[in-house]
N, C-alpha and C. Protein backbone atom coordinates (compact mmCIF):
# COMPACT_ATOMS: atom_id res chain seq x y z
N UNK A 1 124.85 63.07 119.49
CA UNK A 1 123.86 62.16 118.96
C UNK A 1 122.55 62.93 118.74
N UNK A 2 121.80 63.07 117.47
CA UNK A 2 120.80 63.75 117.05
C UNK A 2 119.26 62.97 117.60
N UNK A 3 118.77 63.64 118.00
CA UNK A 3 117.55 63.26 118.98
C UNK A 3 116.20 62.85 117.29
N UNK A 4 115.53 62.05 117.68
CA UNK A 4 114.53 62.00 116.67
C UNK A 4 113.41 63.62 116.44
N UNK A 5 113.72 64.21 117.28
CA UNK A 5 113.48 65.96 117.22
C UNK A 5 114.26 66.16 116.38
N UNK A 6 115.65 66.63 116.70
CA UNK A 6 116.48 67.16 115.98
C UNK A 6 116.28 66.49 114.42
N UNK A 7 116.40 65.30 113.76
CA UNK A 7 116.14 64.96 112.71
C UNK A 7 115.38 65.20 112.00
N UNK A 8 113.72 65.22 112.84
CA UNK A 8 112.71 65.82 112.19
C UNK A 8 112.87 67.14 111.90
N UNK A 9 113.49 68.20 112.70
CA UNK A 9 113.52 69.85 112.54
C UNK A 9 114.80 70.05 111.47
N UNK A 10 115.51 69.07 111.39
CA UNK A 10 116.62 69.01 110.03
C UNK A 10 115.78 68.61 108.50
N UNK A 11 115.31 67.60 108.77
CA UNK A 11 114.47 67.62 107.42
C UNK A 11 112.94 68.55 107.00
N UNK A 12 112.47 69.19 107.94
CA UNK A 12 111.54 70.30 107.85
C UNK A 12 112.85 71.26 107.22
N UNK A 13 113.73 71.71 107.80
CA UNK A 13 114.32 72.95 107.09
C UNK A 13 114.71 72.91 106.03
N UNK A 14 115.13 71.26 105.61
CA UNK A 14 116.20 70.93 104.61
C UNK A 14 115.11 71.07 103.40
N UNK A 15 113.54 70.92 103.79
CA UNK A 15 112.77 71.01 102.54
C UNK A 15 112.22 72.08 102.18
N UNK A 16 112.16 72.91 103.54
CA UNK A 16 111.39 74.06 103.18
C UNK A 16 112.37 75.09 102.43
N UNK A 17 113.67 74.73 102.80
CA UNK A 17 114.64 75.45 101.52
C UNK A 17 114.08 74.82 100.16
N UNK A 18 114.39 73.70 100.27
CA UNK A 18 113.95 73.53 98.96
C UNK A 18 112.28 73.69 98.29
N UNK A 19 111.58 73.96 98.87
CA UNK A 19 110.32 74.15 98.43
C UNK A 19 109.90 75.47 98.59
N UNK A 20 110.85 76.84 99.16
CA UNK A 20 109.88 78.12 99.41
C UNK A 20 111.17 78.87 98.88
N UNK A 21 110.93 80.25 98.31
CA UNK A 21 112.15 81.25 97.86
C UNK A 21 111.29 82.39 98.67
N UNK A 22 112.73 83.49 98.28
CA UNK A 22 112.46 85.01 98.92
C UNK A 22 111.75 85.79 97.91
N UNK A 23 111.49 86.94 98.13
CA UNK A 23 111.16 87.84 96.92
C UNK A 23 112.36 87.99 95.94
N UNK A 24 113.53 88.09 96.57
CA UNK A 24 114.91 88.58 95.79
C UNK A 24 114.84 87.20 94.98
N UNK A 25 114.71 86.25 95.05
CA UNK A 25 114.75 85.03 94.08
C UNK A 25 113.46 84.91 92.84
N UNK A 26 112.16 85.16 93.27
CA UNK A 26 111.24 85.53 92.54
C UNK A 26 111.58 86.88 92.02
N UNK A 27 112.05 88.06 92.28
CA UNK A 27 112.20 88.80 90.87
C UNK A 27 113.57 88.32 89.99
N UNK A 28 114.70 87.84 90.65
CA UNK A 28 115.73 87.56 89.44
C UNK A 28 114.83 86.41 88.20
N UNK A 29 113.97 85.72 88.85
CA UNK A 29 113.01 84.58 88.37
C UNK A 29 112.71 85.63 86.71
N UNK A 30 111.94 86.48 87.28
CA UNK A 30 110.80 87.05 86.65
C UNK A 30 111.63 87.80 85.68
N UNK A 31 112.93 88.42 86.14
CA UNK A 31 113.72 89.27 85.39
C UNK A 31 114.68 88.45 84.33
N UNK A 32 114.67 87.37 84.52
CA UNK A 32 115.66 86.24 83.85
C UNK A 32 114.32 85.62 82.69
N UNK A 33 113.45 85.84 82.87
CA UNK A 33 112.67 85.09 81.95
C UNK A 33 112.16 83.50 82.38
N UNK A 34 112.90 83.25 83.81
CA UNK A 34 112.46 81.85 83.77
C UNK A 34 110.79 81.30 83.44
N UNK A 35 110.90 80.38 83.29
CA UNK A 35 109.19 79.59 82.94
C UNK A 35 108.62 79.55 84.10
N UNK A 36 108.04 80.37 84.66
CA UNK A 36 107.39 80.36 86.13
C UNK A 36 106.20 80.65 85.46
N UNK A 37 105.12 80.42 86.98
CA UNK A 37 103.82 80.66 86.61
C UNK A 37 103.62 81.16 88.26
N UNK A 38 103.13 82.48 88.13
CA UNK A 38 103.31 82.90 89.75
C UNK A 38 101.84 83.08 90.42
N UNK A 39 101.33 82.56 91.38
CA UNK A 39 99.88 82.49 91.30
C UNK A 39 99.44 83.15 92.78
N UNK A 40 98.38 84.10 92.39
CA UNK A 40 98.28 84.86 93.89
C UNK A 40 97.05 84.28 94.26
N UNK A 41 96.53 83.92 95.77
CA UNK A 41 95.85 83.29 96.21
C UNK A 41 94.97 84.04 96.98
N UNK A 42 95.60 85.20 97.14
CA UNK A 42 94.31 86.44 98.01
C UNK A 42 93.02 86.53 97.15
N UNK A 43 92.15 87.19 98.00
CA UNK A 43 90.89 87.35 97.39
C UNK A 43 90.82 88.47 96.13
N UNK A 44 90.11 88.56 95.48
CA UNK A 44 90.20 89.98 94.17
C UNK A 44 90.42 90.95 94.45
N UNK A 45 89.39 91.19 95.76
CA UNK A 45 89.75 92.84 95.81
C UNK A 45 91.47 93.07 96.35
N UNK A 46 91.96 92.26 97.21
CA UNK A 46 93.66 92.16 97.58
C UNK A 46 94.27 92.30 96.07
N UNK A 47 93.85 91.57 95.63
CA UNK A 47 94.85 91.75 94.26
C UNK A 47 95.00 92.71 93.30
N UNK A 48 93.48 93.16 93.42
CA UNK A 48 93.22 94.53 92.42
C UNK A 48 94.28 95.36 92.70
N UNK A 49 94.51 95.71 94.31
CA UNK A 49 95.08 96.89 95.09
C UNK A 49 96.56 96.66 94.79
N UNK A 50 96.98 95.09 94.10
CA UNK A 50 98.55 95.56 93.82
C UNK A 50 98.99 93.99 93.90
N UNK A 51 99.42 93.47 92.76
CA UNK A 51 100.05 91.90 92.91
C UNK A 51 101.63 92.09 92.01
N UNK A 52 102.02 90.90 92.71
CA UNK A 52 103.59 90.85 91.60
C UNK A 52 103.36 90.29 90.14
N UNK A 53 103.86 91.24 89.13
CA UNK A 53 103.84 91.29 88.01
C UNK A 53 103.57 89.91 87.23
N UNK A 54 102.56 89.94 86.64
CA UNK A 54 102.26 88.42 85.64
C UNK A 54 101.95 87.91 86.73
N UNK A 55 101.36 88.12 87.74
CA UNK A 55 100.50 86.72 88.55
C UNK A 55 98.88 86.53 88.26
N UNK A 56 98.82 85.26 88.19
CA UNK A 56 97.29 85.15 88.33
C UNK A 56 96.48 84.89 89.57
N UNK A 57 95.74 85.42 89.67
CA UNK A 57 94.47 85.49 90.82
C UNK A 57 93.47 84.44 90.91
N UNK A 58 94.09 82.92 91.59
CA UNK A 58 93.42 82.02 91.78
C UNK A 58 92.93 81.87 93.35
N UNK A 59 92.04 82.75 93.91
CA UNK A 59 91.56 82.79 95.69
C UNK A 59 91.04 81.10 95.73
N UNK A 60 91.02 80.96 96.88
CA UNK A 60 90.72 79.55 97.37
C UNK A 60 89.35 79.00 96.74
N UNK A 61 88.33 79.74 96.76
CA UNK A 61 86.86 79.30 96.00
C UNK A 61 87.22 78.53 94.47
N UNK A 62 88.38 78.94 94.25
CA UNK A 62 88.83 78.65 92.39
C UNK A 62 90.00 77.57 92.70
N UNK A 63 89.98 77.45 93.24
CA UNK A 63 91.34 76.17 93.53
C UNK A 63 91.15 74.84 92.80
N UNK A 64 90.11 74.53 92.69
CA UNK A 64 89.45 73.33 92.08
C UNK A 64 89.33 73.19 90.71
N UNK A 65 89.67 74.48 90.02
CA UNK A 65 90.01 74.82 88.66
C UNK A 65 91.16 75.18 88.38
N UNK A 66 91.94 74.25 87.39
CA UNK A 66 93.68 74.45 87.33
C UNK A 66 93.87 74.80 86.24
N UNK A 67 92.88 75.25 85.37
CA UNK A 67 93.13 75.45 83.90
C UNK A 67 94.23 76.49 83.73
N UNK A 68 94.60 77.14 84.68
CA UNK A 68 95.39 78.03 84.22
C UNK A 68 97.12 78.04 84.71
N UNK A 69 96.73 76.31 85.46
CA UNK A 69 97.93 76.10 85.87
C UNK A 69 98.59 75.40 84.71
N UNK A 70 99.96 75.18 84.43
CA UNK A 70 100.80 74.49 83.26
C UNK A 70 101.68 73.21 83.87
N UNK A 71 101.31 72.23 83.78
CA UNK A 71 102.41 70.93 83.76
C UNK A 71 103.60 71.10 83.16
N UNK A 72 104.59 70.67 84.04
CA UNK A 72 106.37 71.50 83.29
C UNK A 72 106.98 72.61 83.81
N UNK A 73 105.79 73.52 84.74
CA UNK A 73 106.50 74.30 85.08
C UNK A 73 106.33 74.71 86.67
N UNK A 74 107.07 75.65 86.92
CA UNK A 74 107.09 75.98 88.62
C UNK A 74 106.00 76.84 88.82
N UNK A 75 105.59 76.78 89.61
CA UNK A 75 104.17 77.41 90.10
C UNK A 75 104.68 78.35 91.18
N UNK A 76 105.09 79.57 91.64
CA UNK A 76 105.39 80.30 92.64
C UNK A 76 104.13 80.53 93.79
N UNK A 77 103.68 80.25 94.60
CA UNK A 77 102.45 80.59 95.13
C UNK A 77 102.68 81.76 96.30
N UNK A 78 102.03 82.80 96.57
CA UNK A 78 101.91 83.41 98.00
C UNK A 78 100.25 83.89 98.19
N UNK A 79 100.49 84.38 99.74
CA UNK A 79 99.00 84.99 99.84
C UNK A 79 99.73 86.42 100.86
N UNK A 80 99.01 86.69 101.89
CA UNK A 80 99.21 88.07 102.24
C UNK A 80 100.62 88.50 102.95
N UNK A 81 100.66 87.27 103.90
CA UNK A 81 102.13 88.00 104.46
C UNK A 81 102.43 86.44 105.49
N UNK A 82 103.92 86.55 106.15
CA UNK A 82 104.41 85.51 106.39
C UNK A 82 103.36 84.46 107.44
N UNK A 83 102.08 85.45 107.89
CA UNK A 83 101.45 84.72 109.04
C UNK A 83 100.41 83.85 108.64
N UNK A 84 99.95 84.36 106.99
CA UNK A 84 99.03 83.90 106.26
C UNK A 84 99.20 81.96 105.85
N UNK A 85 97.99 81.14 105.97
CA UNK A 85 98.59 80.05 105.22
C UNK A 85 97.90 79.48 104.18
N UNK A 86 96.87 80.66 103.81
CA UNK A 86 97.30 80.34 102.08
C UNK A 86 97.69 79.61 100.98
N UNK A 87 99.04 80.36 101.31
CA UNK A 87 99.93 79.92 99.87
C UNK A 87 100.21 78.10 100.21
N UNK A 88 100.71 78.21 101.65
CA UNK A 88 100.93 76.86 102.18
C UNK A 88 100.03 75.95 101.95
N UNK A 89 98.70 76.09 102.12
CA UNK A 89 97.41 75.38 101.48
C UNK A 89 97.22 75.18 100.35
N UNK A 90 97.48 75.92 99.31
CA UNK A 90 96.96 76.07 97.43
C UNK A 90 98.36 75.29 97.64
N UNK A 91 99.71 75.46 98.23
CA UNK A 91 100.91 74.63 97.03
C UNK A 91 100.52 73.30 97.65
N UNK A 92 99.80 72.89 98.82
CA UNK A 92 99.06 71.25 98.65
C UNK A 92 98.44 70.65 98.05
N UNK A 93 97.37 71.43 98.03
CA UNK A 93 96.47 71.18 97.31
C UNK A 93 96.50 70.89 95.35
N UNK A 94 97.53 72.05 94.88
CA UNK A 94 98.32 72.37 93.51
C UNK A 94 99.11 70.89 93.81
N UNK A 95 99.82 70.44 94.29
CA UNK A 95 101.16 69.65 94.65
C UNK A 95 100.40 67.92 94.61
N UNK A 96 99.03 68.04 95.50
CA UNK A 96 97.95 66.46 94.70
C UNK A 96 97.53 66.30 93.62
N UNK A 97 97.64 67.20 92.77
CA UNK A 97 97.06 67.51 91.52
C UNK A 97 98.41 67.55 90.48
N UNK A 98 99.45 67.14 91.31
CA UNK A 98 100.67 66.77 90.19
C UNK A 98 101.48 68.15 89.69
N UNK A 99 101.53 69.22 90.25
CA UNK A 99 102.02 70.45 89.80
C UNK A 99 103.07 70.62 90.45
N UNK A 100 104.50 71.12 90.23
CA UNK A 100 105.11 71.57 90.96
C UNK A 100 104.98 72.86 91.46
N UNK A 101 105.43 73.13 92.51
CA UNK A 101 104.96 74.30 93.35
C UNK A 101 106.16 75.03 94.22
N UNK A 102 106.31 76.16 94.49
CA UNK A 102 107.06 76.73 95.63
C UNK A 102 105.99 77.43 96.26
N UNK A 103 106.64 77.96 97.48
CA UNK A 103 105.88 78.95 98.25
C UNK A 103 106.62 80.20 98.63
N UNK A 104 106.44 81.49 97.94
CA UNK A 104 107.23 82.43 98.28
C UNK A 104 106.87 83.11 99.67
N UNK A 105 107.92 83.04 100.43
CA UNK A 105 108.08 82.75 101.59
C UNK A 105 107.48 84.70 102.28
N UNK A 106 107.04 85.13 102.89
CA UNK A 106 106.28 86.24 103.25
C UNK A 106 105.07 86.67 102.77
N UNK A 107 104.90 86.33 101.76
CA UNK A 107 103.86 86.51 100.37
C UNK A 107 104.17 88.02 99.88
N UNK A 108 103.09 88.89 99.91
CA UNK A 108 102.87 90.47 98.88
C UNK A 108 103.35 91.25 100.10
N UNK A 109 103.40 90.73 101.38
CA UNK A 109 103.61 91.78 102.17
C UNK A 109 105.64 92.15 101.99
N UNK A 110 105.95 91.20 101.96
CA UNK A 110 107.34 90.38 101.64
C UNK A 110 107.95 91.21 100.20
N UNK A 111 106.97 91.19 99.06
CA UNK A 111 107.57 91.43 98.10
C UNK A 111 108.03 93.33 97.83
N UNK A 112 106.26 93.63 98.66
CA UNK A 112 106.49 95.14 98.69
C UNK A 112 107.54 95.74 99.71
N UNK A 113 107.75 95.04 100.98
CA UNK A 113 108.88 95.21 101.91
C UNK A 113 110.22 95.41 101.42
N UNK A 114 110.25 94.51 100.07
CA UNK A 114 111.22 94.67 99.18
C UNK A 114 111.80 95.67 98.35
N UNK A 115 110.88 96.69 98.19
CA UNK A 115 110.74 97.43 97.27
C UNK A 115 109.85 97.30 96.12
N UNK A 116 109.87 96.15 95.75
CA UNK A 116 109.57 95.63 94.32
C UNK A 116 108.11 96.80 93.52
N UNK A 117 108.05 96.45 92.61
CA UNK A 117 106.89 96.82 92.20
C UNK A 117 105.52 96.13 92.37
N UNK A 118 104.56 96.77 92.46
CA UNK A 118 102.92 95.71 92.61
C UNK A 118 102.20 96.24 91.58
N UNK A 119 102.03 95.45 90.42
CA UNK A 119 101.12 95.57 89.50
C UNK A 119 99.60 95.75 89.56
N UNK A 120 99.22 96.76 89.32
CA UNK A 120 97.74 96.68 89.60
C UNK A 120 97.18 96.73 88.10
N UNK A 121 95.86 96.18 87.78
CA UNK A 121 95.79 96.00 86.75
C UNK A 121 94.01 95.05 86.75
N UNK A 122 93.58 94.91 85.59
CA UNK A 122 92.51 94.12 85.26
C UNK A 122 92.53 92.83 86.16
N UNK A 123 91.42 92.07 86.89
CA UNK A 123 91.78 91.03 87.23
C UNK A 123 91.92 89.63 86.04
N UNK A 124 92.82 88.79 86.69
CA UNK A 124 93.06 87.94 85.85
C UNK A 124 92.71 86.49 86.98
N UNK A 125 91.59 85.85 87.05
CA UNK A 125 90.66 85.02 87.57
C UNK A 125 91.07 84.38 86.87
N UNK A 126 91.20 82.91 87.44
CA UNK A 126 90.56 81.20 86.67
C UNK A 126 89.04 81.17 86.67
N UNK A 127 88.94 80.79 85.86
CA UNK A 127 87.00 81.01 85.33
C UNK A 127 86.46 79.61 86.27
């Protein structure tokens, strides 16, 4: 017989599958062409030093501006690494504002652990 614990810690897992991916799922994402919109939440200078490819650099001060978010599509969010909560904060905050959202689950620390590549590049800010 499942304890009202146990139920609650079944539907926490059962969603956070469904609401967070790995890095290995965000690059087949990125490599498949899907319609993602992948949004990094660290501060500028973090991002300058290296983000996953095509993300935009929306830090928490800019959260309140979504212009650069798209209705229709998945929003990938992370911030520094699995201890960070961040990403967990912006996909709430993104998620009242009617957006769908994931949370890639480690953030940049996660993706480079991976191997992956980190784009460094011009910043790309919501104004």
């Amino acid at each position: 017989m499942k304890t009202l614990q146990h139920r609650r810690q079944e539907k926490f897992f059962q969603e956070k599958l469904e609401f967070s991916l790995g890095p290995a799922e965000l690059k087949r994402m990125i490599d498949e062409h899907e319609p993602v919109v992948i949004v990094d939440v660290r501060d500028e200078e973090a991002y300058e030093k290296g983000h996953v490819p095509g993300a935009l650099n929306i830090p928490r001060e800019r959260w309140i501006t979504t212009s650069l978010l798209e209705r229709g599509k998945t929003h990938v969010v992370y911030c520094y690494n699995q201890q960070c909560h961040l990403a967990a904060k912006a996909c709430l905050e993104f998620s009242r504002r009617g957006f769908r959202v994931m949370e890639l689950e480690g953030g940049m620390s996660a993706w480079e652990a991976f191997g992956y590549h980190a784009e460094k590049r011009e910043i790309r800010a919501a104004a």
